[in-house]
N, C-alpha and C. Protein backbone atom coordinates (compact mmCIF):
# COMPACT_ATOMS: atom_id res chain seq x y z
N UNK A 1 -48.87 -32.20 24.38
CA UNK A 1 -48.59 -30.79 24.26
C UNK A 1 -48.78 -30.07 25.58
N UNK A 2 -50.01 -30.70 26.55
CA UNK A 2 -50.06 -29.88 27.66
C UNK A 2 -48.86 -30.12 28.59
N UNK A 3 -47.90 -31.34 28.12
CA UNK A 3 -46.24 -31.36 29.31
C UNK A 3 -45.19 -29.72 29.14
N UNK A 4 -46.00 -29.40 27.96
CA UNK A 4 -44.68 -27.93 27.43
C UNK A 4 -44.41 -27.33 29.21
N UNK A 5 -43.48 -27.22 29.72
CA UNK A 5 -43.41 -25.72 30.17
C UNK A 5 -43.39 -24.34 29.83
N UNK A 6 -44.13 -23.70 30.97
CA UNK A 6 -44.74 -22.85 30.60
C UNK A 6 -43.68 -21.74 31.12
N UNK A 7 -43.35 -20.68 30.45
CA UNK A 7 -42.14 -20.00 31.28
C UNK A 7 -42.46 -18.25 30.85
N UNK A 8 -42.32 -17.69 32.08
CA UNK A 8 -42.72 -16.34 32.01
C UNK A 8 -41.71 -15.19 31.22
N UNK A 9 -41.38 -14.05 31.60
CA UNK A 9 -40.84 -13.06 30.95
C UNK A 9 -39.45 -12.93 31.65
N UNK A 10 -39.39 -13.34 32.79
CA UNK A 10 -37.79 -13.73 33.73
C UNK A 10 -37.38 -15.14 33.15
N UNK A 11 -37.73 -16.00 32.20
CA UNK A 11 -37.55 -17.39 31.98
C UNK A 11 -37.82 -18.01 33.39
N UNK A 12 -38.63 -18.14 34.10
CA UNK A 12 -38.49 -18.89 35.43
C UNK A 12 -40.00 -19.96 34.95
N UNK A 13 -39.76 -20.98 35.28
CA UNK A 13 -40.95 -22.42 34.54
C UNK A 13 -41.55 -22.09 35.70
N UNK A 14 -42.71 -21.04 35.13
CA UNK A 14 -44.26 -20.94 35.59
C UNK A 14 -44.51 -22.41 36.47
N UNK A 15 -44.87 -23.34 36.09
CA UNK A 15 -45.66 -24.36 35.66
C UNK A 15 -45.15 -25.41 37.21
N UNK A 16 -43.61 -24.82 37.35
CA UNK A 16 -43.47 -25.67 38.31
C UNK A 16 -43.51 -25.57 39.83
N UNK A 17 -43.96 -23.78 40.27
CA UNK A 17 -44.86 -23.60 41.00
C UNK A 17 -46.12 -24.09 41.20
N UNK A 18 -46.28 -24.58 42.86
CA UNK A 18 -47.19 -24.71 42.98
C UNK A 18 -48.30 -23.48 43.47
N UNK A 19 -47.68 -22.71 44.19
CA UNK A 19 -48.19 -21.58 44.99
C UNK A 19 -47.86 -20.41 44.52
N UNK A 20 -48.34 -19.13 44.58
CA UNK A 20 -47.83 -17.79 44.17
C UNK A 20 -46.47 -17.47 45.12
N UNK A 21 -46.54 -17.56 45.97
CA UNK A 21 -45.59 -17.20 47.27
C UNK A 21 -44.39 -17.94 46.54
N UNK A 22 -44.41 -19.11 46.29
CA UNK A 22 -43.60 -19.80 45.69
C UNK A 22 -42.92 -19.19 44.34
N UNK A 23 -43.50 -18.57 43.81
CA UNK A 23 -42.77 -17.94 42.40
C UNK A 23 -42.50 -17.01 42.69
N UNK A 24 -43.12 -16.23 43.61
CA UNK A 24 -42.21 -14.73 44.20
C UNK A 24 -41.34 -14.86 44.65
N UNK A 25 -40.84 -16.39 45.68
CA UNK A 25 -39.66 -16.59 46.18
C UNK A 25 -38.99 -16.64 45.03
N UNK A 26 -39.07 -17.53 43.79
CA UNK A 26 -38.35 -18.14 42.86
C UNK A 26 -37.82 -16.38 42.07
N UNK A 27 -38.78 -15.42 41.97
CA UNK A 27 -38.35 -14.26 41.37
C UNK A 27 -37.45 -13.28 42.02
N UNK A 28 -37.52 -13.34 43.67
CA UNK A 28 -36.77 -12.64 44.07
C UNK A 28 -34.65 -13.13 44.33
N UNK A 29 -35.47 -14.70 44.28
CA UNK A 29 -34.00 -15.31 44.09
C UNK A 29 -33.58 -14.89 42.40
N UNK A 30 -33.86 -14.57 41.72
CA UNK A 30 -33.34 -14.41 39.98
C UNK A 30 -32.81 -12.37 40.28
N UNK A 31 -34.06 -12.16 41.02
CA UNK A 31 -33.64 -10.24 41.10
C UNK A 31 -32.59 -10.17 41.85
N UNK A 32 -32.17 -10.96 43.05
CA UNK A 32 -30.94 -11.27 43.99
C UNK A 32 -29.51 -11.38 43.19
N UNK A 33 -29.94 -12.39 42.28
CA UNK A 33 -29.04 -12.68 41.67
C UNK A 33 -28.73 -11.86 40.30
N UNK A 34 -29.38 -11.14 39.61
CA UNK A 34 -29.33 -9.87 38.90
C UNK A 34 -28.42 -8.84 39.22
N UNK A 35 -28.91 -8.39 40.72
CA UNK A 35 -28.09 -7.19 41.22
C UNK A 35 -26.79 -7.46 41.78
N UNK A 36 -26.61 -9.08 41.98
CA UNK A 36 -25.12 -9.43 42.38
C UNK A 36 -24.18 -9.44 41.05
N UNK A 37 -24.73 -9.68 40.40
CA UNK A 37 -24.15 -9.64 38.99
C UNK A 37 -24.16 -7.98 38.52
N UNK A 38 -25.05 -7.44 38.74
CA UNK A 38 -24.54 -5.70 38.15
C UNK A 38 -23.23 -5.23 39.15
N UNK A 39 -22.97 -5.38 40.22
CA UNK A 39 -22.27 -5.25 41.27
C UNK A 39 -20.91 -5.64 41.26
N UNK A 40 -20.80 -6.63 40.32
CA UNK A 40 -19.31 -7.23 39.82
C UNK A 40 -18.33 -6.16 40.15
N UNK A 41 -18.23 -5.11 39.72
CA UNK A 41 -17.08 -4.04 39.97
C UNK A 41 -16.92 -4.10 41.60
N UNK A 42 -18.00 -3.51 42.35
CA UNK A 42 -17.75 -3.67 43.98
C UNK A 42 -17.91 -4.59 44.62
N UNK A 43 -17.52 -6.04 44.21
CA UNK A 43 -17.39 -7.26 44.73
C UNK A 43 -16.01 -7.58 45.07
N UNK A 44 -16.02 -7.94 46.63
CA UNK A 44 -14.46 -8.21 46.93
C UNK A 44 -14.22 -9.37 45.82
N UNK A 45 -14.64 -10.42 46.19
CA UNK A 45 -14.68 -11.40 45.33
C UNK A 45 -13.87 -11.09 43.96
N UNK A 46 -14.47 -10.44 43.41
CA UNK A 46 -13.93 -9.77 41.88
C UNK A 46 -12.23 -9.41 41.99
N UNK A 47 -12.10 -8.89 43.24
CA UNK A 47 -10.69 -8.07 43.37
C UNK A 47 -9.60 -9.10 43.13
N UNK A 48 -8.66 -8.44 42.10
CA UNK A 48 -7.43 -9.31 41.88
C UNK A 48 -6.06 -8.46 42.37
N UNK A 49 -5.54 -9.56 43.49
CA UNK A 49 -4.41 -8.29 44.08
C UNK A 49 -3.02 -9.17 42.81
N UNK A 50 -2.62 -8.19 42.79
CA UNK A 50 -0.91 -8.38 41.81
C UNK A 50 0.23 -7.89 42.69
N UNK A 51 1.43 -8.37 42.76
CA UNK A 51 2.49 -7.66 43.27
C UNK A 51 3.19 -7.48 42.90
N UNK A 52 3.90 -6.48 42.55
CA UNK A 52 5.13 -5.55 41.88
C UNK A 52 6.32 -5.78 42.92
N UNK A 53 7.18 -6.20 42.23
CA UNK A 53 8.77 -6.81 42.64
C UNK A 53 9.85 -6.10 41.72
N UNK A 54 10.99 -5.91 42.01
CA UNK A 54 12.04 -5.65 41.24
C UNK A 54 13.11 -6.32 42.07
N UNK A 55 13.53 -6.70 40.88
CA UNK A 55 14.96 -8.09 41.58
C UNK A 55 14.29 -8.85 42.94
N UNK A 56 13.36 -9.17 42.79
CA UNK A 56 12.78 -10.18 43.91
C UNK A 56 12.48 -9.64 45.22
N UNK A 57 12.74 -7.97 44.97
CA UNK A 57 12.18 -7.36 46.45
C UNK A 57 10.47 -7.20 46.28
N UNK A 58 9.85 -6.99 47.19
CA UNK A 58 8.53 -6.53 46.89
C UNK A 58 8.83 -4.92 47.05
N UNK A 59 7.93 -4.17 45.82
CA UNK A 59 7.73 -2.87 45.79
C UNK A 59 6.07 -2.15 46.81
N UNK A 60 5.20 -2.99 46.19
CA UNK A 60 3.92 -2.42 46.37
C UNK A 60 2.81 -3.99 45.89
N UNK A 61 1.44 -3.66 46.30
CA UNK A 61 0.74 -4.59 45.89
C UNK A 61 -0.47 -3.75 45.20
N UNK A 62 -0.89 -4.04 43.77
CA UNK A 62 -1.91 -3.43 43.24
C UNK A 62 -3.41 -4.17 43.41
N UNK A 63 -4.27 -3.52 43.38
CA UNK A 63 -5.79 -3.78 43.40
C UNK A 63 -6.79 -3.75 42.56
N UNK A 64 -6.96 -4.73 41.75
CA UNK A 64 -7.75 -4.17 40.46
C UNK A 64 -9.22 -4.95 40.63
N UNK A 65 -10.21 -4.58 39.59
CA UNK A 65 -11.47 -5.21 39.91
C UNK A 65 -11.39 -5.01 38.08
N UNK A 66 -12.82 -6.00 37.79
CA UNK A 66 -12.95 -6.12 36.22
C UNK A 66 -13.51 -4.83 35.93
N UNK A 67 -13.60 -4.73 34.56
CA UNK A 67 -14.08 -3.39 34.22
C UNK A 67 -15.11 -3.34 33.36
N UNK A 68 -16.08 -2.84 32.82
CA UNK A 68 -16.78 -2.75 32.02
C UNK A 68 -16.66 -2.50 30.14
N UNK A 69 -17.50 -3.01 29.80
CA UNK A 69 -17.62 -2.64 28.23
C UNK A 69 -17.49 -0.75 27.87
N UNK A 70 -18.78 -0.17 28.85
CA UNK A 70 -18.43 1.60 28.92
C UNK A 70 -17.37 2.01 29.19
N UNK A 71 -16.09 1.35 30.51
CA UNK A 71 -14.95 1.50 30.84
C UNK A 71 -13.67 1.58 29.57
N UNK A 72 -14.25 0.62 28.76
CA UNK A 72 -13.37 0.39 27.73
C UNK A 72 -13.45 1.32 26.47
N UNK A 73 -14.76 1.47 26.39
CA UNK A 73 -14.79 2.19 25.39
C UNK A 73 -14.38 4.33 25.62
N UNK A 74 -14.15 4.33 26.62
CA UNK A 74 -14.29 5.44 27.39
C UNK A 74 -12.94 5.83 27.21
N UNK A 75 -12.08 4.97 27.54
CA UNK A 75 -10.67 4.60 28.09
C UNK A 75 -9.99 4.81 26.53
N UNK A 76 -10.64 4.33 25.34
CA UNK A 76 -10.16 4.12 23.97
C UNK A 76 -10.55 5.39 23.33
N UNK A 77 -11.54 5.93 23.82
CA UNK A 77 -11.69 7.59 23.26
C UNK A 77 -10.73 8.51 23.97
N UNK A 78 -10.20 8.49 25.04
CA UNK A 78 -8.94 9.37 25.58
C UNK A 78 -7.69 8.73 25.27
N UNK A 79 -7.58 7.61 24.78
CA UNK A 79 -6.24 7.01 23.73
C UNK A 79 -5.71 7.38 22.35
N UNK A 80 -7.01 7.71 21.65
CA UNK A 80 -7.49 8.74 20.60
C UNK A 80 -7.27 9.84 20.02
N UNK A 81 -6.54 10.45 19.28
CA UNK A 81 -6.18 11.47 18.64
C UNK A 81 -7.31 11.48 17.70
N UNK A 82 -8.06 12.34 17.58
CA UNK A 82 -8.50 12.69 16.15
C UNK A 82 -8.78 13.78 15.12
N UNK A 83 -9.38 13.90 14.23
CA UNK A 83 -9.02 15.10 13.82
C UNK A 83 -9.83 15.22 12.34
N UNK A 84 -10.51 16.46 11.84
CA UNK A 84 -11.72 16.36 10.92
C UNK A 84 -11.99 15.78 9.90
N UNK A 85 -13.01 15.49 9.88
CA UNK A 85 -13.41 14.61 8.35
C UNK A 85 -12.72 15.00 7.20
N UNK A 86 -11.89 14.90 6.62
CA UNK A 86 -11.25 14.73 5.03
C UNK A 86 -12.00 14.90 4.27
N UNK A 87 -13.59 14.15 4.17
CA UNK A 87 -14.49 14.19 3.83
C UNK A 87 -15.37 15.44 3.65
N UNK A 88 -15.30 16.14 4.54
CA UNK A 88 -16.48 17.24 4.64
C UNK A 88 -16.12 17.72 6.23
N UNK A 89 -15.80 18.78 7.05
CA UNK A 89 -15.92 19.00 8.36
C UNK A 89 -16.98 19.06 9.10
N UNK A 90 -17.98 19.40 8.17
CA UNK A 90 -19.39 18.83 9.07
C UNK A 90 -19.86 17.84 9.59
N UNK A 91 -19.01 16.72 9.29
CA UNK A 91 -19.19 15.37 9.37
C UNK A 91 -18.29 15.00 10.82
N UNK A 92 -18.50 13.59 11.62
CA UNK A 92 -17.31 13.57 12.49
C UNK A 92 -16.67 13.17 12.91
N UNK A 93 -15.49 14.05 13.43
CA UNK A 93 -14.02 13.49 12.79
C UNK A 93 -13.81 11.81 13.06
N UNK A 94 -12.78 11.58 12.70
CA UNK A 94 -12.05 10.59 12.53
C UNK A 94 -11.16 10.23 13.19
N UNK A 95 -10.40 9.04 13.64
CA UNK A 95 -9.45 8.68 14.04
C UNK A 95 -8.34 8.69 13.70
N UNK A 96 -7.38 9.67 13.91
CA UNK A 96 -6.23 10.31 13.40
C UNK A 96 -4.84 9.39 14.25
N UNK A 97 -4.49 8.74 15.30
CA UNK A 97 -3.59 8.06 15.85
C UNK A 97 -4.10 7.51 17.16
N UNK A 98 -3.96 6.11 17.59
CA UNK A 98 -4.37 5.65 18.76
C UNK A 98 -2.57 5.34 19.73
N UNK A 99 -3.07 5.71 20.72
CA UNK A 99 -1.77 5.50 21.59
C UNK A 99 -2.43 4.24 22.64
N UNK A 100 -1.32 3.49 22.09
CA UNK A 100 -1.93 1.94 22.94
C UNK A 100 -1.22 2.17 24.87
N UNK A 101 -0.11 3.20 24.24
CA UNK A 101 0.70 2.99 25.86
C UNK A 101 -0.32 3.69 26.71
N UNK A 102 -0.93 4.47 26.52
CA UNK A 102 -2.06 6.02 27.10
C UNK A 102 -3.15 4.65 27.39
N UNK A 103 -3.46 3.64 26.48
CA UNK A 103 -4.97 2.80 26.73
C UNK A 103 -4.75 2.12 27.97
N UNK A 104 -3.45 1.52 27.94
CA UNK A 104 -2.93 0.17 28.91
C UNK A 104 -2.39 0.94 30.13
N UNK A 105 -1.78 2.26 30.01
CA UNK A 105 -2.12 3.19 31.70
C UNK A 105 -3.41 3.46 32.09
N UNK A 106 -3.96 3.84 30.98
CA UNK A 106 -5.34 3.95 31.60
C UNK A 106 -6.47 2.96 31.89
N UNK A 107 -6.24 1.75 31.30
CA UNK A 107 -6.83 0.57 31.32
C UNK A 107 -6.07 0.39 33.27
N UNK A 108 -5.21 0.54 33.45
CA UNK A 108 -4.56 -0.06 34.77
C UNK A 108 -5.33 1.01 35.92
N UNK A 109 -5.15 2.20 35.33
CA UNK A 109 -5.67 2.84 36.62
C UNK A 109 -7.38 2.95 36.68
N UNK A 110 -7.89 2.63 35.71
CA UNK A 110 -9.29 2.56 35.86
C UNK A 110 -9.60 1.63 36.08
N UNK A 111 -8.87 0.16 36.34
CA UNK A 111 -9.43 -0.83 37.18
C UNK A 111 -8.88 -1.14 38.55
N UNK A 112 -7.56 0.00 39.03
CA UNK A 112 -7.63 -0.05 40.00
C UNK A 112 -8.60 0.37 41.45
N UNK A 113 -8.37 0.16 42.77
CA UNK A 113 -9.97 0.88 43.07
C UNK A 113 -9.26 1.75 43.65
N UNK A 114 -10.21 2.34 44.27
CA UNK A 114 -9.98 3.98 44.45
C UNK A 114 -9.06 4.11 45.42
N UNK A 115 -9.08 2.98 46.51
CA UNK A 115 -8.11 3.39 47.45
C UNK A 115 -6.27 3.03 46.83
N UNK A 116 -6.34 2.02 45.48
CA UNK A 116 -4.92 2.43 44.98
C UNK A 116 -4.93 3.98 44.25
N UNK A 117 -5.93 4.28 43.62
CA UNK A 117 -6.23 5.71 42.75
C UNK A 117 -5.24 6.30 43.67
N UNK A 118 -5.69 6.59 45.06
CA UNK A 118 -5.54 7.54 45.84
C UNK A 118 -4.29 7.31 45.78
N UNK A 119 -4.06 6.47 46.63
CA UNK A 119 -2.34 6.15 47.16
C UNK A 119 -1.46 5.82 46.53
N UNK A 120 -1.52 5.04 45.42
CA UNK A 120 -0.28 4.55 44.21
C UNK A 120 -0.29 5.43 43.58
N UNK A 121 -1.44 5.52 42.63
CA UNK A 121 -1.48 6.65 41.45
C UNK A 121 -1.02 8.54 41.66
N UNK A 122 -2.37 8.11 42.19
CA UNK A 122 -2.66 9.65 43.02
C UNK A 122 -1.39 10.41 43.92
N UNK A 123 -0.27 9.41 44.50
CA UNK A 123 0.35 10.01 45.82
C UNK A 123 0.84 11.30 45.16
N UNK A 124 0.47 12.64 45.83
CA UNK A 124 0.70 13.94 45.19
C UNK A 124 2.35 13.90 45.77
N UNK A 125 3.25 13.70 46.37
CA UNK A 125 4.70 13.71 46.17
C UNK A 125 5.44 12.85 45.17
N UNK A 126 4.24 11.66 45.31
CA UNK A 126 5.12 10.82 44.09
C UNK A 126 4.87 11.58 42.33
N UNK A 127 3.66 12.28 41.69
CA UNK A 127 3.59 13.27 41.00
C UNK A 127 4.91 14.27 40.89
N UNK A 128 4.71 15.00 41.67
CA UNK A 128 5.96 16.43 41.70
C UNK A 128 7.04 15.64 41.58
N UNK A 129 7.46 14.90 41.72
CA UNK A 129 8.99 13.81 41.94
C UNK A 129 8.63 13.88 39.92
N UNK A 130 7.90 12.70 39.69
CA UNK A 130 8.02 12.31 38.40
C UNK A 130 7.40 13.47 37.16
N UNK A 131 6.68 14.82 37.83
CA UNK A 131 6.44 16.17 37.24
C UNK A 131 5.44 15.52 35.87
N UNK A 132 4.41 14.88 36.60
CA UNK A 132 3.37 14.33 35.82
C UNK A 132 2.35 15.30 36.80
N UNK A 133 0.64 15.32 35.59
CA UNK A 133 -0.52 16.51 36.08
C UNK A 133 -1.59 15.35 36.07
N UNK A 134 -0.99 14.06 35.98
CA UNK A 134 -2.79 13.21 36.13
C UNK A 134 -2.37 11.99 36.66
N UNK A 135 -2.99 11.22 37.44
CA UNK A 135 -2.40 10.00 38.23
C UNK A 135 -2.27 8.88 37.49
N UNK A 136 -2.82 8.75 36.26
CA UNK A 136 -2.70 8.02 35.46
C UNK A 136 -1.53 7.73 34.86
N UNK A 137 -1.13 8.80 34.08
CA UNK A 137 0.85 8.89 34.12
C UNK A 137 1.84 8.40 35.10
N UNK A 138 1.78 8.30 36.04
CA UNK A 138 2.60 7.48 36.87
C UNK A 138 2.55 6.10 36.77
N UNK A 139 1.56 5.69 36.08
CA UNK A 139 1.60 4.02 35.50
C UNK A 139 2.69 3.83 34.66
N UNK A 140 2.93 4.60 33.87
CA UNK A 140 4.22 4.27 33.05
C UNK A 140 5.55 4.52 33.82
N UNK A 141 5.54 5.08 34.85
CA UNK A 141 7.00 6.04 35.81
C UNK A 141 6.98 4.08 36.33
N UNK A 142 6.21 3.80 36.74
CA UNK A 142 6.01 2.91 38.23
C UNK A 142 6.22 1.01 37.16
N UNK A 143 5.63 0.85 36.36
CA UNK A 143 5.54 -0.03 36.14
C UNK A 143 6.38 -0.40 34.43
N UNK A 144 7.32 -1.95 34.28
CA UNK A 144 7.61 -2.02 32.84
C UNK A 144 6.46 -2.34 31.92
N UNK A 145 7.34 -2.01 30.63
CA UNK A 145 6.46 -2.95 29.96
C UNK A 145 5.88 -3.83 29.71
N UNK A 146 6.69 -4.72 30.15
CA UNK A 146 6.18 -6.70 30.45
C UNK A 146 5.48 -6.47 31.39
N UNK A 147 5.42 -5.91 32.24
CA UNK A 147 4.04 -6.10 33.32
C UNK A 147 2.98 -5.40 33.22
N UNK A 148 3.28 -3.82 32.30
CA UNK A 148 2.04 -3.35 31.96
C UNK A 148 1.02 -4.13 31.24
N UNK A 149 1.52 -5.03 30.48
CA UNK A 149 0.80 -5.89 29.28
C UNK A 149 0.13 -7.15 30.02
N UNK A 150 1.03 -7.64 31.49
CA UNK A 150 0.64 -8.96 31.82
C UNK A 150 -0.99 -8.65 33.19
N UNK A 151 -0.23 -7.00 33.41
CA UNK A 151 -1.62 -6.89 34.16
C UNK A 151 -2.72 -6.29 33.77
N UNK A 152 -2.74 -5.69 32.24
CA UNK A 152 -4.02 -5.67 31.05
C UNK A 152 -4.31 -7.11 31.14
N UNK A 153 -3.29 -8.04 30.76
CA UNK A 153 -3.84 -9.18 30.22
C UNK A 153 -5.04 -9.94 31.44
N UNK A 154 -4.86 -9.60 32.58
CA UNK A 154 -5.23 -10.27 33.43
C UNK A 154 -5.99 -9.17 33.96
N UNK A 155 -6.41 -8.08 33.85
CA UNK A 155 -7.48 -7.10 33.97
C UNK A 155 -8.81 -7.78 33.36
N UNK A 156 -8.27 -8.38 32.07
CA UNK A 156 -8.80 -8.52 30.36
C UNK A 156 -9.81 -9.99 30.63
N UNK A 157 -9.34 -10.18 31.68
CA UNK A 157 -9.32 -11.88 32.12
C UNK A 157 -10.46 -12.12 33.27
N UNK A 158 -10.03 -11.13 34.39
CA UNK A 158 -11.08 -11.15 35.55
C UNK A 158 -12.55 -10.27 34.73
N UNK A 159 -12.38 -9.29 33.54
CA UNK A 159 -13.23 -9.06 32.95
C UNK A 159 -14.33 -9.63 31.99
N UNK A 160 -13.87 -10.75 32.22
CA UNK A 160 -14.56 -11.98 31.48
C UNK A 160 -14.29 -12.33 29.72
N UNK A 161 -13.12 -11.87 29.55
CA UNK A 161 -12.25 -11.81 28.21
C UNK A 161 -11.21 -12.94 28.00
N UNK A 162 -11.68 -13.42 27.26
CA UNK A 162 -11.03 -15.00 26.92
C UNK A 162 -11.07 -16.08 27.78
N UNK A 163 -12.25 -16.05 28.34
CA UNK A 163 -12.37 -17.29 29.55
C UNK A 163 -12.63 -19.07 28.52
N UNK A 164 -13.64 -18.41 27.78
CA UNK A 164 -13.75 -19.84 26.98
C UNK A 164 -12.66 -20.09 26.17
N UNK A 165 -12.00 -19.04 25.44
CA UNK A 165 -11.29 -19.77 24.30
C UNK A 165 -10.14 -20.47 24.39
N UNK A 166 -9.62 -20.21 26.25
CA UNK A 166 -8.25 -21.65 26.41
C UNK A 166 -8.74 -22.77 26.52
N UNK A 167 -9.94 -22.52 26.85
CA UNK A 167 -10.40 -23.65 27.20
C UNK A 167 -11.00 -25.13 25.88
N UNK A 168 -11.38 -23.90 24.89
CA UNK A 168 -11.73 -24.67 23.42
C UNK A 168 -10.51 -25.17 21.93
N UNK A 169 -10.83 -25.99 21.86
CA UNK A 169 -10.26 -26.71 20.90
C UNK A 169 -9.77 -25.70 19.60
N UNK A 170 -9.15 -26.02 18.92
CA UNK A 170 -9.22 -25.11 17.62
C UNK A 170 -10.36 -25.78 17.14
N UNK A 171 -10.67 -26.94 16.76
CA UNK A 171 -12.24 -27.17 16.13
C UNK A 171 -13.24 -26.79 16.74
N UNK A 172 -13.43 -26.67 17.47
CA UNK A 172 -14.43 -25.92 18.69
C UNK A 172 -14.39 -24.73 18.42
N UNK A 173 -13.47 -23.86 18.03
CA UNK A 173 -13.59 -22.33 18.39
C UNK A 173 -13.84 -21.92 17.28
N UNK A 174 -13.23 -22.24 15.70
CA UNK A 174 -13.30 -22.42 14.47
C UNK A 174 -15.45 -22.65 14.38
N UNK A 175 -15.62 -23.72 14.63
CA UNK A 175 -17.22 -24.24 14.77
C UNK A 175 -17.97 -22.82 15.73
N UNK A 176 -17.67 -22.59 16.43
CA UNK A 176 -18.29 -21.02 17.41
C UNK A 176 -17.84 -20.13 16.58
């Protein structure tokens, strides 16, 4: 019983320190690696460039980074129509119509980074041209459908969304 390892509140095996200095190294390598991982959004690394073509010319190249769980859920409340409880109005409201095209522009421009925000989205002549009031709307002017969906899909992807399940069996995934 005394072979158990012994493992602290970071999971790091106490036991296989010999020295204190030694587990502070071992803790600051786990806090290192913590904050590289909260950081995912401002990691070049993370950045997935895409390029927009029509008839085989190049148009532009987009910049996206993964996005968060808050991102998403954020993104799905301004997709959202809703409207009062049926139930009682004191109560609150409900989901009255979701617009998937409003999620997947806004899914695109909130994982682009800021310097496409600015310049793709954002370009204030390209706006007045297409007589849109938010930079987000120009995702639909600028891009089709088949690609709006293929660069969610792959937003969806660098976000860590469906990484295991190509990888698993139907008995495997069925068993998970």
């Amino acid at each position: 019983m005394d072979d158990k390892k012994k493992t602290d509140l970071t999971g790091l095996n106490t036991s296989a320190y010999e020295t204190e200095a030694q587990k502070k190294d071992a803790e600051y390598d786990l806090l290192t690696a913590l904050l590289e991982t909260a950081e995912f959004k401002n990691s070049e690394d993370a950045i997935t460039e895409i390029d927009i073509k029509r008839n085989g010319r190049y148009m532009f190249t987009l910049h996206l980074h993964p996005i968060s769980d808050a991102d998403t859920r954020r993104i799905r409340k301004k997709a959202t129509t809703y409207m009062p409880n049926p139930n009682n109005r004191k109560l609150p409201p409900v989901e009255k119509e979701f617009n998937s095209a409003k999620f997947n522009s806004l899914l695109i421009y909130t994982a682009s980074t800021d310097e496409d925000r600015k310049k793709v989205w954002g370009n204030r002549q390209l706006m007045d041209k297409l007589d849109v009031t938010e930079p987000w709307e120009t995702v639909d002017h600028l891009l089709l459908f088949g690609e709006k969906m293929d660069i969610c899909d792959r937003i969806m992807e660098s976000s860590g969304m469906g990484e295991d399940e190509e990888s698993a069996s139907p008995e495997e995934y069925v068993k998970n």
